[in-house]
N, C-alpha and C. Protein backbone atom coordinates (compact mmCIF):
# COMPACT_ATOMS: atom_id res chain seq x y z
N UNK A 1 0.83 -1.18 0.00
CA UNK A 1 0.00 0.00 0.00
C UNK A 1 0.88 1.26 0.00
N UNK A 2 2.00 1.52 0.35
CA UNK A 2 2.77 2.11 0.61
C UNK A 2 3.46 2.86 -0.45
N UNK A 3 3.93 1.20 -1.15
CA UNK A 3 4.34 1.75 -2.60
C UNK A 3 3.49 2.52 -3.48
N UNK A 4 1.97 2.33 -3.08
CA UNK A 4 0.95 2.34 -4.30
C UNK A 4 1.13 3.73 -3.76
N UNK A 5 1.04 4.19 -2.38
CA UNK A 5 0.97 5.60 -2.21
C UNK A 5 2.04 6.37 -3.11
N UNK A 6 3.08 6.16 -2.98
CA UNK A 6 4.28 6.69 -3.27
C UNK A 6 4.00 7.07 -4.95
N UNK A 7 3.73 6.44 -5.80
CA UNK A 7 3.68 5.96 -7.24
C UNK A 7 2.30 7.10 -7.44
N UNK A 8 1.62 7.28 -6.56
CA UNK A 8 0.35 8.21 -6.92
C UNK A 8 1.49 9.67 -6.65
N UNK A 9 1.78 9.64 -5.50
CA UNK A 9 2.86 10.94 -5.44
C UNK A 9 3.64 11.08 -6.45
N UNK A 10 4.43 10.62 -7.06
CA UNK A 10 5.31 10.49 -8.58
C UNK A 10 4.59 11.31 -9.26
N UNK A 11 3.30 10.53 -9.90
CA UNK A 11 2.50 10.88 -10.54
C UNK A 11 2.09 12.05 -10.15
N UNK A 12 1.45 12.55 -8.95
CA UNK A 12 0.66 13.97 -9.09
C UNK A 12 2.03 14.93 -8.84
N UNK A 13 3.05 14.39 -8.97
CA UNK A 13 4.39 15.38 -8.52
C UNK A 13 5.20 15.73 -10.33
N UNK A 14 4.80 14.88 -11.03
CA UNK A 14 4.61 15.03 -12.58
C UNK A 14 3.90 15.11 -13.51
N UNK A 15 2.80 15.93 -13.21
CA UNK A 15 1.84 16.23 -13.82
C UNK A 15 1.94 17.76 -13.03
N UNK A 16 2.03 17.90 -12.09
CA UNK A 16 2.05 19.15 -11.40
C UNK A 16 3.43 19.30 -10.20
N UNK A 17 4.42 19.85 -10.86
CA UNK A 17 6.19 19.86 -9.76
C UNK A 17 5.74 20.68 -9.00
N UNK A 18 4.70 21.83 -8.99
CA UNK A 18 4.49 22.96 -7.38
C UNK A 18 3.27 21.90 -6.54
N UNK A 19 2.78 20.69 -6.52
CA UNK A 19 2.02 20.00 -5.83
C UNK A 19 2.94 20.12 -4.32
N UNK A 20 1.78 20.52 -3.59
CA UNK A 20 2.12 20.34 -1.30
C UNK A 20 2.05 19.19 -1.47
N UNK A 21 2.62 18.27 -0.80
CA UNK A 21 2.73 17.30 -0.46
C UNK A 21 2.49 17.11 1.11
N UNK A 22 1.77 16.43 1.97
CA UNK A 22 2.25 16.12 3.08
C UNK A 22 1.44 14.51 3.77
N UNK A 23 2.49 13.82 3.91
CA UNK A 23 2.36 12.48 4.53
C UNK A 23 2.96 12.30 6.09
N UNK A 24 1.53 11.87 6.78
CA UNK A 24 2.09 11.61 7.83
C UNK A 24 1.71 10.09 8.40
N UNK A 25 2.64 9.90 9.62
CA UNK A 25 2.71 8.70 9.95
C UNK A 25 3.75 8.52 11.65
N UNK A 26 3.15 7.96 12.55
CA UNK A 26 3.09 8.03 14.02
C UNK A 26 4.63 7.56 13.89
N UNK A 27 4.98 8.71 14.74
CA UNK A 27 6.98 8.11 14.59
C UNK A 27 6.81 6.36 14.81
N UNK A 28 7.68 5.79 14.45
CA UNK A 28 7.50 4.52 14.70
C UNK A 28 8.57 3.59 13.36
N UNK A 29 8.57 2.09 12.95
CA UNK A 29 9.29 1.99 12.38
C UNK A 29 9.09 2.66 10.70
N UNK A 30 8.24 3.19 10.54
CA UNK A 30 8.28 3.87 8.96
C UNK A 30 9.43 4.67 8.35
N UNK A 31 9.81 5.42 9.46
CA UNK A 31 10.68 6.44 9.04
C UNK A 31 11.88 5.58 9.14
N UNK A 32 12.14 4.59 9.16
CA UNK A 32 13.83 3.30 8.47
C UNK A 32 13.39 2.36 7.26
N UNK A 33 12.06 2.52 7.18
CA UNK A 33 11.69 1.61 5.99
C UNK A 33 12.51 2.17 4.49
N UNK A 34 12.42 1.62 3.31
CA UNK A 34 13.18 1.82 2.01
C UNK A 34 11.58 2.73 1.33
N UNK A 35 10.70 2.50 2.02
CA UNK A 35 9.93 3.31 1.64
C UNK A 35 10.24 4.77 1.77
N UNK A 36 10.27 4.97 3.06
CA UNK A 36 10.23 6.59 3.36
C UNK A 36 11.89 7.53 3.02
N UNK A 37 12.89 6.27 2.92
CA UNK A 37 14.18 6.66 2.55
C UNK A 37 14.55 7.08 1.32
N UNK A 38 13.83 5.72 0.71
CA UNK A 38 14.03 5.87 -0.70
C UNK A 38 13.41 6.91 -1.25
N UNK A 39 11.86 6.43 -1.24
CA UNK A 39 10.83 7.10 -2.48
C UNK A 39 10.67 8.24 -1.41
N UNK A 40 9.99 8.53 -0.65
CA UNK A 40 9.31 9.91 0.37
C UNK A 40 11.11 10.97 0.44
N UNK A 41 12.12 10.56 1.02
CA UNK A 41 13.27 11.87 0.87
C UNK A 41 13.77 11.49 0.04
N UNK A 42 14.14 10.49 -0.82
CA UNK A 42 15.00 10.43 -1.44
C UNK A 42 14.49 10.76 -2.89
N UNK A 43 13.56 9.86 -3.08
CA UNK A 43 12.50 10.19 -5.14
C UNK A 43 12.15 11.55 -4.95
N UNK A 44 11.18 11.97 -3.68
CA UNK A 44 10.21 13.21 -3.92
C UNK A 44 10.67 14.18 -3.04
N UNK A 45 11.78 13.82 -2.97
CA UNK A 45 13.03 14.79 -2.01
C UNK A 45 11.97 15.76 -0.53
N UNK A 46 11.09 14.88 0.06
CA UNK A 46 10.24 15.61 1.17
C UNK A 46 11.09 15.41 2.13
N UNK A 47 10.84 16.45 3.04
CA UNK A 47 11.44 16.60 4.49
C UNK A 47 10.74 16.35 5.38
N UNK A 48 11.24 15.12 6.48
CA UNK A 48 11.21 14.59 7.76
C UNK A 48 10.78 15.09 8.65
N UNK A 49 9.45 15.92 9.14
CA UNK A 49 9.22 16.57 10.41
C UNK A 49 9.05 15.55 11.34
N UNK A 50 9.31 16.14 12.66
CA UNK A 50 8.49 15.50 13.95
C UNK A 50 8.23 16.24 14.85
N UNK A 51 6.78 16.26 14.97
CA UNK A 51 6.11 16.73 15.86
C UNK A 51 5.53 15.89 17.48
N UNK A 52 5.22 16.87 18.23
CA UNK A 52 4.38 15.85 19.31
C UNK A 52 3.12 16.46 19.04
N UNK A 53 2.01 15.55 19.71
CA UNK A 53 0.65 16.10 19.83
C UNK A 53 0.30 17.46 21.20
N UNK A 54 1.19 17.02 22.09
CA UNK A 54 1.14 17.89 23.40
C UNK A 54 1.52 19.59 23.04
N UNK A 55 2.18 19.39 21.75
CA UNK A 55 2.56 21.04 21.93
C UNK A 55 1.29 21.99 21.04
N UNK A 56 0.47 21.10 20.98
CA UNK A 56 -0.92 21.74 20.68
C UNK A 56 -1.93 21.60 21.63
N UNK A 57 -1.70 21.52 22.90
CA UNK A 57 -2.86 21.36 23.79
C UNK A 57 -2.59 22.82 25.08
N UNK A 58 -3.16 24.12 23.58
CA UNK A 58 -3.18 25.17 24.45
C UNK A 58 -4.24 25.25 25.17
N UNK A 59 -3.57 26.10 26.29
CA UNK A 59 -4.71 26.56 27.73
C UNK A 59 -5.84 25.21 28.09
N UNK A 60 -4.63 23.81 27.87
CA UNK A 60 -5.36 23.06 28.30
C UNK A 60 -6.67 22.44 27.42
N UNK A 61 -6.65 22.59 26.10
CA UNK A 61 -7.68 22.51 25.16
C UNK A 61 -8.19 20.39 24.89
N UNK A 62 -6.89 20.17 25.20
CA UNK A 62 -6.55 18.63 25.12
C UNK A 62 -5.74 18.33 25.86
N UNK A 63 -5.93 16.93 25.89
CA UNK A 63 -5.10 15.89 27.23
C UNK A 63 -4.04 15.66 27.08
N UNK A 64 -3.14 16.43 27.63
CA UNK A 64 -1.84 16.44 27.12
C UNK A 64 -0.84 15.33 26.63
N UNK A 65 -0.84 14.49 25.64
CA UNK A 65 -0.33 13.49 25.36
C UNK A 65 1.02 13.86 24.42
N UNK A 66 2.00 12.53 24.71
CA UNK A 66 3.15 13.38 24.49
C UNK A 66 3.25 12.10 23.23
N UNK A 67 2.61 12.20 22.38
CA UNK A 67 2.54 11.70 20.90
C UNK A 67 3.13 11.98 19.88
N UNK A 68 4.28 11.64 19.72
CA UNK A 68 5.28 12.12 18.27
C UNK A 68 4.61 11.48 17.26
N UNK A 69 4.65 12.48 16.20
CA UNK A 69 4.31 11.81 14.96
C UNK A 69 5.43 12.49 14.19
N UNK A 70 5.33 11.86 12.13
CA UNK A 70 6.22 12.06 11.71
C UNK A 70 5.51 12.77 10.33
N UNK A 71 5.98 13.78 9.83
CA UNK A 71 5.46 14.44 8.66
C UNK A 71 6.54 14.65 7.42
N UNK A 72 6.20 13.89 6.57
CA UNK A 72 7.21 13.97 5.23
C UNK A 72 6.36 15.07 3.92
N UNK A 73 6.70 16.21 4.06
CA UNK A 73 6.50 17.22 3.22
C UNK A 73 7.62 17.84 2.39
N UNK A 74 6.94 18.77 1.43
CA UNK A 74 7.48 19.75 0.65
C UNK A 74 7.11 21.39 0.66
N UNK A 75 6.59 21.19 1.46
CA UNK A 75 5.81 22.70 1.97
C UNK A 75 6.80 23.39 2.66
N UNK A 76 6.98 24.67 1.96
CA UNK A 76 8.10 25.49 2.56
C UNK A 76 7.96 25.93 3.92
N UNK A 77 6.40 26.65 4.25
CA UNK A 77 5.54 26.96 5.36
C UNK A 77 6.02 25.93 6.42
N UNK A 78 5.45 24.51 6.59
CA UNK A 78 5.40 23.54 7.16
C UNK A 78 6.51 23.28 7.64
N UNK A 79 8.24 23.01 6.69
CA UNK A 79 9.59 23.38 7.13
C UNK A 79 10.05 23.96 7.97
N UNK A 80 9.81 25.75 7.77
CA UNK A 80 9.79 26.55 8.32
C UNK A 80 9.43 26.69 9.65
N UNK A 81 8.49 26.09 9.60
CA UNK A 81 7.36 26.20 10.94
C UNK A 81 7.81 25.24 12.08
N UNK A 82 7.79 23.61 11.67
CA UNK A 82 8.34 22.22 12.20
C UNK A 82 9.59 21.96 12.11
N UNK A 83 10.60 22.52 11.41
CA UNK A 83 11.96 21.81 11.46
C UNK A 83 12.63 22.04 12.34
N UNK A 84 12.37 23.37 12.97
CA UNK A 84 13.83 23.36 14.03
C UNK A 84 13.60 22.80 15.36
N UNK A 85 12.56 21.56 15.38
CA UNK A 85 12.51 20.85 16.21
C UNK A 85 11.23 21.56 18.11
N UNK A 86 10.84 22.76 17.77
CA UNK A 86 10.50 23.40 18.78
C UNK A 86 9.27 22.60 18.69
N UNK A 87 8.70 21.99 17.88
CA UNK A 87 7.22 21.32 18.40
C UNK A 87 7.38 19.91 18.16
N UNK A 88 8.66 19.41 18.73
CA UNK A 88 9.09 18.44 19.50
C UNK A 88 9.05 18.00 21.01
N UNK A 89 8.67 17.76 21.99
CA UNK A 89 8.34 17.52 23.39
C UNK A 89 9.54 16.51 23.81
N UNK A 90 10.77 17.65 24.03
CA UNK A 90 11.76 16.76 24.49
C UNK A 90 12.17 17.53 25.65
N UNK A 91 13.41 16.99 26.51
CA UNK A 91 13.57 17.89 27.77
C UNK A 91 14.23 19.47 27.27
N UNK A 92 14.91 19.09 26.14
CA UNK A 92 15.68 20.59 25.91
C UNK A 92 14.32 21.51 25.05
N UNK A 93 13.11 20.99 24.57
CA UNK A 93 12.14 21.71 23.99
C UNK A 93 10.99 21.47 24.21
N UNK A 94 10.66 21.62 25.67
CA UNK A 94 9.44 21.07 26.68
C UNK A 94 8.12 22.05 26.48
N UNK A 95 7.24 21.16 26.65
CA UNK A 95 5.59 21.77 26.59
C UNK A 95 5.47 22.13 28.04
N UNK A 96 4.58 22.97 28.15
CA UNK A 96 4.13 22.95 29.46
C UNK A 96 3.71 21.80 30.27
N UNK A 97 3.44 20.78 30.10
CA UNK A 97 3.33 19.40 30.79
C UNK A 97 4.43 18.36 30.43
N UNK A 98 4.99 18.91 30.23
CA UNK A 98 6.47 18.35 30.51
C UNK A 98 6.77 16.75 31.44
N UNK A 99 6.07 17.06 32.58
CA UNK A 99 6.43 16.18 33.31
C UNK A 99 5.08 15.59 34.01
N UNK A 100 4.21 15.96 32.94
CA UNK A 100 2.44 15.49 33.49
C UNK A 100 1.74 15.70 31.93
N UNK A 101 2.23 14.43 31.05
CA UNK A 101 1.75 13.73 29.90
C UNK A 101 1.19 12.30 30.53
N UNK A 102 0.13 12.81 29.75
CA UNK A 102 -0.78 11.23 29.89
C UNK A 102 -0.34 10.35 29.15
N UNK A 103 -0.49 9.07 29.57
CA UNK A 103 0.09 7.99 28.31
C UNK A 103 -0.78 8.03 26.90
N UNK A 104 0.02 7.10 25.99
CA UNK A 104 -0.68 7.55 24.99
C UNK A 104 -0.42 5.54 24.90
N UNK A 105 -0.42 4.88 25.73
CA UNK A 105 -0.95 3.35 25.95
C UNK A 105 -2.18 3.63 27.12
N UNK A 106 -3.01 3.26 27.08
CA UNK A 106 -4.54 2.99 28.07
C UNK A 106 -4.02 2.11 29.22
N UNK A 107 -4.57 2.49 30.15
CA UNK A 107 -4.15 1.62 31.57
C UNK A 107 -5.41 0.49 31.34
N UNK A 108 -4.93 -0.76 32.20
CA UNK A 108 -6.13 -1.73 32.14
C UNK A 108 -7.36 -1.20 32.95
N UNK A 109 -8.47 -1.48 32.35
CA UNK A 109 -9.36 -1.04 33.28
C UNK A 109 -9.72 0.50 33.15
N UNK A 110 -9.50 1.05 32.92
CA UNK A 110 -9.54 2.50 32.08
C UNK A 110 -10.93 3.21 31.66
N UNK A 111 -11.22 2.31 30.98
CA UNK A 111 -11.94 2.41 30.24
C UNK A 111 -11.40 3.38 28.69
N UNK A 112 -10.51 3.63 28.86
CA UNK A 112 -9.83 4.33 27.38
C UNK A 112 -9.28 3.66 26.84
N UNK A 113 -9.32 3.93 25.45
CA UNK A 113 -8.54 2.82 24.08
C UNK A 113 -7.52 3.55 23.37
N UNK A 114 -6.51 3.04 23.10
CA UNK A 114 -5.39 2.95 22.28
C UNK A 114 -5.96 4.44 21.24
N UNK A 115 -7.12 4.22 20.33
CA UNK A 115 -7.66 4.44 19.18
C UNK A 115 -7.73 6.65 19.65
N UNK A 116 -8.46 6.65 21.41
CA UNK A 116 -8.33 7.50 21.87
C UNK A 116 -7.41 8.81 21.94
N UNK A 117 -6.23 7.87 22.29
CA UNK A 117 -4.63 8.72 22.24
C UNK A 117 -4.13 8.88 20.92
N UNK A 118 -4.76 7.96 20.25
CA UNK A 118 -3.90 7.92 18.82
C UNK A 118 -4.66 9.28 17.57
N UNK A 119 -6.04 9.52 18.51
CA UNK A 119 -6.94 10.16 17.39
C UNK A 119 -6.08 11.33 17.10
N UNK A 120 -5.83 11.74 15.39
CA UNK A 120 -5.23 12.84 15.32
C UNK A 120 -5.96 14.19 15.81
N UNK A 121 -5.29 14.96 16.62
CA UNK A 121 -5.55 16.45 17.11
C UNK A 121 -6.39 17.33 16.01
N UNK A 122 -7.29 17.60 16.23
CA UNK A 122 -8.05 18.56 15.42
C UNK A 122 -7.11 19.75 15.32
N UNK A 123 -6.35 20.45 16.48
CA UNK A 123 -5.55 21.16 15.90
C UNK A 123 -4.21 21.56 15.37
N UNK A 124 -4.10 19.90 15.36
CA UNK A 124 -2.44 19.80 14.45
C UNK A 124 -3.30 19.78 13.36
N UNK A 125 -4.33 18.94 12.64
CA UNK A 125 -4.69 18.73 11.39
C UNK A 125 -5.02 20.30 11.01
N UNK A 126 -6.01 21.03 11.65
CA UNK A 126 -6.27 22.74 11.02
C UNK A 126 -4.63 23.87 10.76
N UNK A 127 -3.58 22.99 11.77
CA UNK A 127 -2.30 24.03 12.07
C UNK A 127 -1.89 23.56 10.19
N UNK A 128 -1.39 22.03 9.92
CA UNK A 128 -0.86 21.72 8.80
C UNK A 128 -1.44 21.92 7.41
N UNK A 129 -3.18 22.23 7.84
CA UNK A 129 -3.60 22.75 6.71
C UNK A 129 -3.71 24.00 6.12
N UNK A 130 -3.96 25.26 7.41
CA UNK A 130 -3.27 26.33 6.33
C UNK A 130 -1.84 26.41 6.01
N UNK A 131 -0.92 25.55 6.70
CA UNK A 131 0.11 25.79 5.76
C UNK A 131 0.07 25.54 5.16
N UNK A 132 -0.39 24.73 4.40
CA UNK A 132 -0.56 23.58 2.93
C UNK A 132 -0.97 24.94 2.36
N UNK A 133 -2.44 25.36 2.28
CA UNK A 133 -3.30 25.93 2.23
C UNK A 133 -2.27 27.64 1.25
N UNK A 134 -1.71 27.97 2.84
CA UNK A 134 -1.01 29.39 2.23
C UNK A 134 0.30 29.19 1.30
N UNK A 135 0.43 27.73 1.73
CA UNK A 135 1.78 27.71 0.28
C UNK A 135 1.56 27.60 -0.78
N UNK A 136 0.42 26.93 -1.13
CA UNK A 136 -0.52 26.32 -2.00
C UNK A 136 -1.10 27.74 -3.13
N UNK A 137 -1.35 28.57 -1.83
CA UNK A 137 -1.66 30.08 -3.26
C UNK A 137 -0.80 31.03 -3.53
N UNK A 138 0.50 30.49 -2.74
CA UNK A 138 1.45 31.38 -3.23
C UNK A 138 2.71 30.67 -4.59
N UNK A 139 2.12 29.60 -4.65
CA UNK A 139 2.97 29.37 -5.68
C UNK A 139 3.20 29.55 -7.25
């Protein structure tokens, strides 16, 4: 499935070279696969973000979960914005809950699911879309 993704990117990346691109995928083993090496930086030359989910849970808006994910774009905006690592949730580039992140595994008995922690943030998805969005009409 992966490949098939990739091969549609080719394609809408040669038919149209100013196409945004942005693929994401929960840090995890993707970003060592020959997929994301090869074809995602290496064919469609996109850049590697990583974000957490926690550094979007202003004034407390969401449960602070300290959820890295991984974003392979071409969006200059998005670069700009994610690369120098500040909406990363590490000790040298800490969220305000820093040290009071909820898991993003469910305790037994809980009553919360995996599916819960994993749901993408309504406002990482609105943050990555006007960048898409404003790079998108400036090109």
């Amino acid at each position: 499935m992966a490949e098939k993704l990739a091969d549609i990117l080719v394609s809408a990346k040669r038919a149209n070279p100013n196409v945004m691109i942005s693929v994401e995928n929960p840090v995890g083993y993707m970003r060592e696969t020959r997929f994301a090496k090869e074809r995602l930086e290496k064919e469609l030359r996109l850049t590697r973000l990583t974000i957490c989910y926690c550094k979007f849970s202003f004034g407390g808006s969401r449960v602070p979960r300290m959820k890295p994910t991984d974003i392979w774009t071409n969006c200059p905006l998005l670069i700009k914005t994610f690369g120098d690592g500040k909406f990363n949730c590490t000790h040298s580039t800490p969220c305000p809950f820093i040290n009071n992140h909820r898991s993003v595994r469910p305790v037994a008995g809980s009553r919360d699911r995996a599916s819960d922690s994993a749901k993408y943030p309504k406002e990482v998805a609105e943050w990555i879309a006007r960048c898409l969005i404003i790079d998108a009409r400036c090109a």
